[in-house]
Protein backbone atom coordinates (compact mmCIF):
# COMPACT_ATOMS: atom_id res chain seq x y z
CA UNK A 1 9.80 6.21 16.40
CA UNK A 2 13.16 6.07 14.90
CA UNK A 3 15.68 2.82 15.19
CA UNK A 4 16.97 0.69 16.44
CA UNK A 5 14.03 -0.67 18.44
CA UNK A 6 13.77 -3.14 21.17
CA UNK A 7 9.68 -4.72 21.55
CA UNK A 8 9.02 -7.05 24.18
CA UNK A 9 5.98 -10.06 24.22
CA UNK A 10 4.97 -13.69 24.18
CA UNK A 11 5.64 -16.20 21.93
CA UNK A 12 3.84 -19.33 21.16
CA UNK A 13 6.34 -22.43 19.13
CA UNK A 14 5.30 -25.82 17.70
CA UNK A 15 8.21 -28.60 16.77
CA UNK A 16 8.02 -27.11 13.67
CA UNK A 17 9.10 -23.28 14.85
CA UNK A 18 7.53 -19.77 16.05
CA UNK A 19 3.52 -19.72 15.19
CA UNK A 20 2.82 -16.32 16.45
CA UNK A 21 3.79 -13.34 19.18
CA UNK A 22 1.66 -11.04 21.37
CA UNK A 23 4.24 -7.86 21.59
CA UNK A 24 3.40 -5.62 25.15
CA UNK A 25 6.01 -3.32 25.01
CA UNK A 26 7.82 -1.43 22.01
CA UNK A 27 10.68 1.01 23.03
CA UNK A 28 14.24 2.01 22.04
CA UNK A 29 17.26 -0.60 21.91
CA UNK A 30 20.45 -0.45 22.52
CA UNK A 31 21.59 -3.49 20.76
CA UNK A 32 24.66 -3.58 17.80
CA UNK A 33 22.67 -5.48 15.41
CA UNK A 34 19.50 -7.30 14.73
CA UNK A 35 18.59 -10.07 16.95
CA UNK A 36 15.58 -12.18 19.11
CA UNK A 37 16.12 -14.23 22.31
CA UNK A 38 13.63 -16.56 23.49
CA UNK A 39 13.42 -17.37 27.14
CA UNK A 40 10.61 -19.88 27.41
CA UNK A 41 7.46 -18.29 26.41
CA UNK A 42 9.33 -14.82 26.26
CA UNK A 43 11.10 -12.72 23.66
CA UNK A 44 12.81 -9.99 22.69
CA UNK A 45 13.37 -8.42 19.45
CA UNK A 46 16.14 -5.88 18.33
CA UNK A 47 15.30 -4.18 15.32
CA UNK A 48 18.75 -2.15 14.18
CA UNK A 49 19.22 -1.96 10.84
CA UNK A 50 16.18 -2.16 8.34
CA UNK A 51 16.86 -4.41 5.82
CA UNK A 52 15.52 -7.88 4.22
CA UNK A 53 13.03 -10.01 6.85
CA UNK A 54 15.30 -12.92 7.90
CA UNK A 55 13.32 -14.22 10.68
CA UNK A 56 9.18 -14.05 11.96
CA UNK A 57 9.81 -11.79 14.73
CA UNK A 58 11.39 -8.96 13.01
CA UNK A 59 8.24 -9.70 10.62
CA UNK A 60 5.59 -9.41 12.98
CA UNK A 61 7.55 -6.23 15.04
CA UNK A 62 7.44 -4.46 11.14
CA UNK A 63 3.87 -4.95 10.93
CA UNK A 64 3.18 -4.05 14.38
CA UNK A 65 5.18 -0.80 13.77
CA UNK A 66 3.17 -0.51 10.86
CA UNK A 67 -0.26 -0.68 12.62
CA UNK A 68 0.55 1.23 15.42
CA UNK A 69 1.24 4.05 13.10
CA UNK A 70 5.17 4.70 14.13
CA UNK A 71 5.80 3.79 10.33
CA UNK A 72 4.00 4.57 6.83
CA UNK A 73 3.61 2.29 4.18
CA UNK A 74 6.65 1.62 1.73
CA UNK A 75 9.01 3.22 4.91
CA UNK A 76 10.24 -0.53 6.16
CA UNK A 77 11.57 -3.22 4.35
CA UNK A 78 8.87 -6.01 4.11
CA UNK A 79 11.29 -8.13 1.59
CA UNK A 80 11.21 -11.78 1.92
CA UNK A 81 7.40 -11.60 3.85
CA UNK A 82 6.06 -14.35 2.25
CA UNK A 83 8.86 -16.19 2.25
CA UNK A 84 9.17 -15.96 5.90
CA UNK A 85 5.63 -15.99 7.36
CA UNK A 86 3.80 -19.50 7.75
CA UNK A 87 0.56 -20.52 6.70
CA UNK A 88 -1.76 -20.62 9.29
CA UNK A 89 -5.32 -21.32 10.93
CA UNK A 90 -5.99 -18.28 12.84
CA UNK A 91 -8.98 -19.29 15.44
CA UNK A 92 -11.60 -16.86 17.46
CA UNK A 93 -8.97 -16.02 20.16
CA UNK A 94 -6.60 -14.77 17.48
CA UNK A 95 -3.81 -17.43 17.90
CA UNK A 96 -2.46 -18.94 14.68
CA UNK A 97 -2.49 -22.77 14.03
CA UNK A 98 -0.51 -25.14 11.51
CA UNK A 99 -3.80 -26.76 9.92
CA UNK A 100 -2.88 -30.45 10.99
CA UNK A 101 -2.15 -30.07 14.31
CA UNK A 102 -5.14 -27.25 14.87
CA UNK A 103 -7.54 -30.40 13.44
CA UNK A 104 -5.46 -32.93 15.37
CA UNK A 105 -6.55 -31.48 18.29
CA UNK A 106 -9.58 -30.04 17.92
CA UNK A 107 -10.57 -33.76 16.75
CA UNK A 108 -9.32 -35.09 19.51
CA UNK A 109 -11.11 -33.17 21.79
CA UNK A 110 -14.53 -34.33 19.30
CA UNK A 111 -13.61 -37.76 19.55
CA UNK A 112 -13.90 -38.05 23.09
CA UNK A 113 -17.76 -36.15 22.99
CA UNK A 114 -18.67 -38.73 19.91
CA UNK A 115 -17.50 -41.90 21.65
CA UNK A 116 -19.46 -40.80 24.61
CA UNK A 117 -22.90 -40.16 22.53
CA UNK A 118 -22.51 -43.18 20.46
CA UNK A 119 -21.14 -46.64 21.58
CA UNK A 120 -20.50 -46.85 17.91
CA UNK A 121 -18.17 -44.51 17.11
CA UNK A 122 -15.34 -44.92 14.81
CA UNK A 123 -12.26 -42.66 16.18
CA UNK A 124 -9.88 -44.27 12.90
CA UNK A 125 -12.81 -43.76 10.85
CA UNK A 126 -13.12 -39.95 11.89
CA UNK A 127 -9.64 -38.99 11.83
CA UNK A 128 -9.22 -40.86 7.85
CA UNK A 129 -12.38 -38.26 6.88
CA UNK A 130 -11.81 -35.19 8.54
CA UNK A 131 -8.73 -32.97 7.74
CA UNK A 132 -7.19 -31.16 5.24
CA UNK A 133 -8.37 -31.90 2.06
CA UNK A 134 -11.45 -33.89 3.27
CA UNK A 135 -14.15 -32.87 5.31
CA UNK A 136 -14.68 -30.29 8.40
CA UNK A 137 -17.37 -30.34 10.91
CA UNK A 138 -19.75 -27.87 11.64
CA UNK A 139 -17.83 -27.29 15.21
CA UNK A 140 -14.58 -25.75 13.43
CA UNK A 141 -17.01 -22.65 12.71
CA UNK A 142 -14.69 -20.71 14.59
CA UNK A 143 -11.88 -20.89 12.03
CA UNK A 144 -11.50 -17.15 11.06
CA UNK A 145 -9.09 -17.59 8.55
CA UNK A 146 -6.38 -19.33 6.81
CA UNK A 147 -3.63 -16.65 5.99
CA UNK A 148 -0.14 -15.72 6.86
CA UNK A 149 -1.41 -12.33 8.00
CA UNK A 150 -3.74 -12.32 10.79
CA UNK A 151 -6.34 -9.67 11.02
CA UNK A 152 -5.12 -6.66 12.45
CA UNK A 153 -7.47 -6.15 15.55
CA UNK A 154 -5.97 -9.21 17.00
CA UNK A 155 -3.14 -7.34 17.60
CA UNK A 156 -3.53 -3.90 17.58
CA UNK A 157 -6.73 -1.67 18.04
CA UNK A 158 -6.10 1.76 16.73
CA UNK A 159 -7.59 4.99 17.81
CA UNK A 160 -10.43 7.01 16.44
CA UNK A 161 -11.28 4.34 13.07
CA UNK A 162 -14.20 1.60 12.16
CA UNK A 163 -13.83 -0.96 10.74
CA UNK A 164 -16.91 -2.83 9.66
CA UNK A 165 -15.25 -6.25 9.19
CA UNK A 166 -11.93 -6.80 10.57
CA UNK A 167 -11.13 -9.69 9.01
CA UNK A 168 -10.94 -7.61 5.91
CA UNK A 169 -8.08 -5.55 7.66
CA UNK A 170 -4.27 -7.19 7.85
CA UNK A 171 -1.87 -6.83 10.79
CA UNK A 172 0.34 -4.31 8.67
CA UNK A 173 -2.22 -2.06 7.72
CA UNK A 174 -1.80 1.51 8.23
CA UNK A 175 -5.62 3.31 9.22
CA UNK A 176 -4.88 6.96 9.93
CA UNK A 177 -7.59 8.77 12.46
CA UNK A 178 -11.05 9.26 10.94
CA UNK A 179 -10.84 6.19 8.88
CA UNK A 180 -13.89 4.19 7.90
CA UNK A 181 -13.55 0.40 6.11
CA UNK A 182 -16.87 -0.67 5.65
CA UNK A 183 -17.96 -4.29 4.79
CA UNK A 184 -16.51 -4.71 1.27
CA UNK A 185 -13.39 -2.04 2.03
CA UNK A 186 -10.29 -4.45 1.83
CA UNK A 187 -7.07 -2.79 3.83
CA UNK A 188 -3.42 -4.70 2.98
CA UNK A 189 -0.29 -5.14 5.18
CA UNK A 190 2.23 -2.30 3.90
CA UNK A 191 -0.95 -0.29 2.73
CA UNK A 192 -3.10 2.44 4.08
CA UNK A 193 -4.75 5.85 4.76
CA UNK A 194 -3.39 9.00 5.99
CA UNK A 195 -7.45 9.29 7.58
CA UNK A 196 -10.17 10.73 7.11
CA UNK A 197 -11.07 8.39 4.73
CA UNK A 198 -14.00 6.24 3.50
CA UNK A 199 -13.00 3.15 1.89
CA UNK A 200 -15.36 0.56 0.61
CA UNK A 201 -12.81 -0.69 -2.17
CA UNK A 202 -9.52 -2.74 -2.08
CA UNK A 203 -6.47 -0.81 -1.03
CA UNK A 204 -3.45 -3.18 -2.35
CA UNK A 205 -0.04 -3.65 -1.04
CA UNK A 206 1.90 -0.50 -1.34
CA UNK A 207 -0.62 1.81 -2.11
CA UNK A 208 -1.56 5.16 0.34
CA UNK A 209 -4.70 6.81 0.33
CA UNK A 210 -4.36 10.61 1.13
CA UNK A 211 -6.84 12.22 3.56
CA UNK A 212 -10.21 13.26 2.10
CA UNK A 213 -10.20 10.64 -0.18
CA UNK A 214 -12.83 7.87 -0.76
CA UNK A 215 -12.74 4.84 -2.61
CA UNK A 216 -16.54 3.67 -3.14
CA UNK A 217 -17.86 0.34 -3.03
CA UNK A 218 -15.99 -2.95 -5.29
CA UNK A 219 -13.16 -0.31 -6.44
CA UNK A 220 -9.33 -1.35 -6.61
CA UNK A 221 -6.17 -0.10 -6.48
CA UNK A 222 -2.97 -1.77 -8.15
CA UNK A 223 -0.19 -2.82 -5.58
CA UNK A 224 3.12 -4.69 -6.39
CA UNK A 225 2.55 -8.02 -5.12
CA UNK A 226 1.49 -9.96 -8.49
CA UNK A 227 1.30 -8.73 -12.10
CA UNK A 228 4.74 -7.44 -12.55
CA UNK A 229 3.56 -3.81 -11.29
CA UNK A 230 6.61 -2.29 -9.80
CA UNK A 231 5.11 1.02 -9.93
CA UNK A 232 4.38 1.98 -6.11
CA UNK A 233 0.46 3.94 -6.52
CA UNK A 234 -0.79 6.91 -4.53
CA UNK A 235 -3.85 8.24 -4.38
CA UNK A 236 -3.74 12.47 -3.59
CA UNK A 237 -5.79 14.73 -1.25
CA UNK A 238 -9.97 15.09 -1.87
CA UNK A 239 -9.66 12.14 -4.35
CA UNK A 240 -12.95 9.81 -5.44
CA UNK A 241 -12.84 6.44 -6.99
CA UNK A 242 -16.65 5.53 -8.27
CA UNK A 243 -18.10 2.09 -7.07
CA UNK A 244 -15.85 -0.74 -9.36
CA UNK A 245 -13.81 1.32 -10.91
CA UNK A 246 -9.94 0.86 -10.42
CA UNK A 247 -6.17 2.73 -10.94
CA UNK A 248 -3.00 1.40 -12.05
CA UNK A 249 -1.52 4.78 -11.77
CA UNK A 250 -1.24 7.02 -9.45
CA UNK A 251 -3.63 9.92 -8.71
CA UNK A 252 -2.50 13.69 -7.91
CA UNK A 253 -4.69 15.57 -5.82
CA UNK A 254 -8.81 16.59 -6.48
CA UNK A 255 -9.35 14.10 -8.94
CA UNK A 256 -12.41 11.74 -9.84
CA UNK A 257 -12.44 8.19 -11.40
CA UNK A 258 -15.83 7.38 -13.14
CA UNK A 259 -17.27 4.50 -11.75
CA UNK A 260 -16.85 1.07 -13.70
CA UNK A 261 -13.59 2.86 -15.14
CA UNK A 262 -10.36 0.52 -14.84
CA UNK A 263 -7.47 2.84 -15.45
CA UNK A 264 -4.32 0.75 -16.09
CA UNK A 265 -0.84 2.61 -16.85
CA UNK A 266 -1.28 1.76 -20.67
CA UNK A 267 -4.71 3.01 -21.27
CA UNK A 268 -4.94 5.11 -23.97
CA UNK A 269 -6.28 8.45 -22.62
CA UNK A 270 -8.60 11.42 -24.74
CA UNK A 271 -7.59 14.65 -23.71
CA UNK A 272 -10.55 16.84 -24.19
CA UNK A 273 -9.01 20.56 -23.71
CA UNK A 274 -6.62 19.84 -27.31
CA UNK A 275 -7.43 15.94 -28.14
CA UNK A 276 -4.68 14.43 -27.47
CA UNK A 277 -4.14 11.18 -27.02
CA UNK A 278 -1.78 10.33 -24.03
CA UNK A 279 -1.09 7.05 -22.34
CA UNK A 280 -2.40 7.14 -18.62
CA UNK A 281 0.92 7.03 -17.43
CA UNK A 282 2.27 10.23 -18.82
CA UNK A 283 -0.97 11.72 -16.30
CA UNK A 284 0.16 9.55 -13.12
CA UNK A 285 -0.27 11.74 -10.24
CA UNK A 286 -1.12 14.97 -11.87
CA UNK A 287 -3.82 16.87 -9.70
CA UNK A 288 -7.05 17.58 -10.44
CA UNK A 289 -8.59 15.40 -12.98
CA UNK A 290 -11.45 14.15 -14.25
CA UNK A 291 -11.07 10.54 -15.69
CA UNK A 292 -14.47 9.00 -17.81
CA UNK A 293 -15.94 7.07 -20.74
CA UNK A 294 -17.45 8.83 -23.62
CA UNK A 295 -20.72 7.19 -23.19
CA UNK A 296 -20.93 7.10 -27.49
CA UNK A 297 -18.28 6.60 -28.40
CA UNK A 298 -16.52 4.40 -25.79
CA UNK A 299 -13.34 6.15 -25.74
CA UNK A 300 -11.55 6.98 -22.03
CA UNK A 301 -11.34 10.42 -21.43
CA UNK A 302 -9.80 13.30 -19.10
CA UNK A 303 -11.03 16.96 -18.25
CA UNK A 304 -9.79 19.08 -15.69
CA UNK A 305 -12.04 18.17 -12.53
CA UNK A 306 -14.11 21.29 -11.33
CA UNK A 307 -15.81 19.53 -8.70
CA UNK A 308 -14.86 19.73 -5.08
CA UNK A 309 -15.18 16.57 -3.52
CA UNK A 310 -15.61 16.38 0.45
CA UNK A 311 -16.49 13.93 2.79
CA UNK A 312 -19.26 14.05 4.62
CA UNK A 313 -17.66 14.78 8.07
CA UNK A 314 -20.42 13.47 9.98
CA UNK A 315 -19.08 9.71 9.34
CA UNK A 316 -16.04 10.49 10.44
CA UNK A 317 -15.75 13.00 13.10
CA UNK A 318 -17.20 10.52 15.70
CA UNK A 319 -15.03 7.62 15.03
């Protein structure tokens, strides 16, 4: 889908501003420039020219288009997301709450059950204890999160992927077909897979996973959100990241990350095949590689990888 873009929904609004949209139609535009009208509970959203996030709808269209797959990670402008996107409660329907007046009224709505139950009952009392930065009863279980991402299912469902735990999956995420996220995978806005994929690691902002790959359980990638890392990391074709181990560069395709192995760019790398000693950046995104620790002597090493990894198609044919 190319621009500009015109999308179509719902949009819910406190005093305060927009909370949060439910898009049902995405389609071309034939608007000048970027825009939003809102026509009671209506709006719609011209997306022209892709540059800096002004406003929350453009925001929430980008990470729809993400999500939907009509865009890859790192091919829309996300700056200024934090900036723009509130804070909010997101409940078990999937709407998004400021937190005072999501306890304001779901207190209000426990004050009138606790003054029925007990002739006793201290509304003033209840309202000074409960709240942000006090206590919260056992009935606000529902609370799925407190984020300025919601998950992604709550707005878009794709095709052919599982997802374990979608609360682990932001509305910006990009899950190509045959993807799997089990329980401790972890899949960012303006991040993804090209599918198949396993991934039962953390794929950071920025970073795409090429097909084939698999990140196993607790490992990490680096994305560009916090720690100064402006380099954008890729991980190649047939790649596999052992269980807690992590990158900070990028990987090429057919390569293999020991597990418990944190590669950052400045680690200083043993080349077995002449023993050199190389910095792993000078080896970001060169294919097939093995990356380990010399369990004797400690050192972090790298050997051309002659094992061909596959995934076992049977967990991912059926998704």
């Amino acid at each position: 889908m190319k621009l500009p873009i015109k999308a179509r929904g719902l949009v819910r609004e406190d005093e305060k501003g927009i909370l949060d949209l439910r898009l049902y139609s995405i389609g071309k535009s034939n608007n000048k420039k970027n825009e939003y009208k809102i026509d009671r509970t209506a709006i719609e959203i011209h997306l022209v020219d892709d540059k800096p996030l002004e406003d929350i709808p453009t925001a929430w269209l980008k990470l729809h288009l993400l999500s939907l797959r009509h865009y890859k990670p790192n091919e829309l402008n996300l700056e200024n997301i934090f900036s723009i996107l509130p804070n909010l409660v997101w409940d078990r329907r999937g709407f998004g709450w400021r937190a005072e007046s999501y306890l304001e009224k779901e207190y209000g709505d426990m004050a009138a059950d606790f003054s029925i139950e007990d002739p006793n009952f201290d509304e003033e009392g209840l309202v000074k204890s409960f709240g942000t930065d006090g206590l919260v009863l056992a009935e606000l279980g529902h609370i799925k999160s407190i984020d300025k991402f919601p998950p992604m299912t709550n707005h878009v469902i794709p095709s052919d992927v599982r997802i374990a735990d979608v609360s682990r999956v932001r509305l910006g995420a990009y899950l190509g077909k045959g993807t799997t996220v089990m329980h401790e995978g972890f899949v960012n806005y303006n991040a993804g897979t090209e599918g198949p994929n396993m991934i039962e690691g953390r794929i950071s902002a920025g970073v795409f996973v090429g097909k084939d790959s698999d990140l196993g359980g607790g490992s990490s990638t680096m994305g560009t959100l916090s720690g100064g890392n402006d380099e954008v990391i890729k991980v190649g074709e047939r790649c596999l990241l052992g269980a807690n181990s992590g990158i900070g560069i990028s990987l090429g395709n057919d390569c293999i990350v020991e597990a418990g192995l944190y590669l950052t760019a400045g680690t200083k790398v043993t080349m077995l095949e002449n023993n050199k000693v190389l910095k792993a950046l000078e080896l970001s995104g060169k294919d097939g590689i093995l990356y380990f620790r010399d369990s004797l002597s400690g050192k972090v090493c790298a050997k051309p990888n002659k094992v061909e990894f596959k995934l076992n198609k049977v967990l991912h044919d059926n998704n």
